[in-house]
Protein backbone atom coordinates (compact mmCIF):
# COMPACT_ATOMS: atom_id res chain seq x y z
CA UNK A 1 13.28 9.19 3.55
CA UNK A 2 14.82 6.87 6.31
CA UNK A 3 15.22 3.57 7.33
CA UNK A 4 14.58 2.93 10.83
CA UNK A 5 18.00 1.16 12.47
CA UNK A 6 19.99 3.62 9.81
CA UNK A 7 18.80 7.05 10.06
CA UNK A 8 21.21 8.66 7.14
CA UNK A 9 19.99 6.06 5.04
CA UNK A 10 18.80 8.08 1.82
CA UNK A 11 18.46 8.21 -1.83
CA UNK A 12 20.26 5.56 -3.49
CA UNK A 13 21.50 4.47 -0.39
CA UNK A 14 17.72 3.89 0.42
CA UNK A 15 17.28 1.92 -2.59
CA UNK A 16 20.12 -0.50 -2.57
CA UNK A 17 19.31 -1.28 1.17
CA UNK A 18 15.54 -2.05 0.02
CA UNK A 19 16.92 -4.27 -2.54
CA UNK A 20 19.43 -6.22 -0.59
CA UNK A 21 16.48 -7.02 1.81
CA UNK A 22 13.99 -8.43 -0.81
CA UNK A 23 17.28 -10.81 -2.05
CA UNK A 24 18.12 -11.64 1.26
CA UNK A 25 13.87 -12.54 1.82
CA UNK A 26 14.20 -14.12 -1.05
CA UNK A 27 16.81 -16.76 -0.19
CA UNK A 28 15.17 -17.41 3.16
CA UNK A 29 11.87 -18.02 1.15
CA UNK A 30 13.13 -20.54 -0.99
CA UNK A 31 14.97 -22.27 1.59
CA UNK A 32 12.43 -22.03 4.87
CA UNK A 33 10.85 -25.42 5.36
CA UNK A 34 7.14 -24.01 4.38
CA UNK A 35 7.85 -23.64 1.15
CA UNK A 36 9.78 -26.43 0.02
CA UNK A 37 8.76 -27.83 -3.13
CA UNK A 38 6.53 -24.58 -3.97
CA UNK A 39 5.90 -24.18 -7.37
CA UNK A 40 7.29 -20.99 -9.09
CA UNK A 41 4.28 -19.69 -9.66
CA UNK A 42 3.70 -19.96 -5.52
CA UNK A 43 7.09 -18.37 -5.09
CA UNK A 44 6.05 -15.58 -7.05
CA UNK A 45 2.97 -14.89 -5.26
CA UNK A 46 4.78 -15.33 -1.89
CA UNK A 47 7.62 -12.86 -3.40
CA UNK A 48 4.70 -10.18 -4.87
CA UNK A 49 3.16 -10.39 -1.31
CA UNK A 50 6.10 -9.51 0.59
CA UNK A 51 7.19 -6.53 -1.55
CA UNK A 52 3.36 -5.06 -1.49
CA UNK A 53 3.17 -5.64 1.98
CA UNK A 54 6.73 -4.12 2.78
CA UNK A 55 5.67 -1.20 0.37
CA UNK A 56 2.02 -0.48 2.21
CA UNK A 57 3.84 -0.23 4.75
CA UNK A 58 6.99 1.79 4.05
CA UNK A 59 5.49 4.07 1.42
CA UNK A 60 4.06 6.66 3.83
CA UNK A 61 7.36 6.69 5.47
CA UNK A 62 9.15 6.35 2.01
CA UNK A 63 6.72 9.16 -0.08
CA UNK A 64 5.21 11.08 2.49
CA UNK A 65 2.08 12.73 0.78
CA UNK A 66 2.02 16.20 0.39
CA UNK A 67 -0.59 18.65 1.91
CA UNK A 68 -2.13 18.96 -1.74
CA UNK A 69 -2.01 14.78 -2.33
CA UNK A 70 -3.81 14.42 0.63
CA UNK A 71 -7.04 16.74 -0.48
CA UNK A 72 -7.21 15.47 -3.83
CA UNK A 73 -6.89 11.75 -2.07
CA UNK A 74 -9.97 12.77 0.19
CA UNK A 75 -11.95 14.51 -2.64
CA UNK A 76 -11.73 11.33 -4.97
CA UNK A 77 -13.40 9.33 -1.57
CA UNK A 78 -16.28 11.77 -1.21
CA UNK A 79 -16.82 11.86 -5.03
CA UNK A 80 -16.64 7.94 -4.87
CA UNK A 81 -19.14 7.62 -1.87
CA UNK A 82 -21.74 10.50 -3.85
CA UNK A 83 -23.50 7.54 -5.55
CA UNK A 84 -23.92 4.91 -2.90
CA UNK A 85 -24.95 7.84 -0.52
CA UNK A 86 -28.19 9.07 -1.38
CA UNK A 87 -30.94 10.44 1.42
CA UNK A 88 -33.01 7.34 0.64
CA UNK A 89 -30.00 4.94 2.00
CA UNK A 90 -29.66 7.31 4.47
CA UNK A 91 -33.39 7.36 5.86
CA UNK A 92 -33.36 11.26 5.42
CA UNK A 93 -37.03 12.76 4.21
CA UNK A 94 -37.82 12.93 0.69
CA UNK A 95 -37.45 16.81 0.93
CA UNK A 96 -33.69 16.41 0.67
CA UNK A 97 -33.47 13.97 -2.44
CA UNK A 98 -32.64 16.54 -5.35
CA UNK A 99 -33.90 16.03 -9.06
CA UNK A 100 -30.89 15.15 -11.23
């Protein structure tokens, strides 16, 4: 895994570099104008929406998912879709509706 700006970056490296970011987000957070006099419960929620943004974005890049992931990832979509996707929704003929 990499960090673009600091291509070496790796490891714990990685991880200590991920961490100093969310402190130094942190501090500009609490001090930007926006969110002075936030509640800690609205800090929070700003703080948990940074992180899962910043790891949405950085997890591909982070964990890239194996060949394997991937087709287990795309079978649990297609077995997820089976039930909302019958040939009546469709508009397909009767003929291709199967008796369960």
């Amino acid at each position: 895994a990499r960090v673009l700006g600091e291509p070496g970056l790796t490891g714990d490296a990685l991880a200590l570099s991920v961490r100093a970011f969310y402190f130094a987000m942190d501090e500009r957070l609490v001090r930007h104008p926006l969110w002075q006099g936030a509640t800690p419960t609205a800090l929070d929620g700003a703080r948990d929406a940074v992180e899962q943004l910043l790891m949405g974005r950085l997890h591909t890049r982070a964990l890239p998912p194996s060949a394997a992931d991937a087709e287990q990832e795309a079978r649990a979509r297609r077995r997820a879709l089976c039930p909302l996707l019958t040939p009546d929704r469709l508009g397909m003929p009767a003929m291709f509706a199967q008796d369960a």
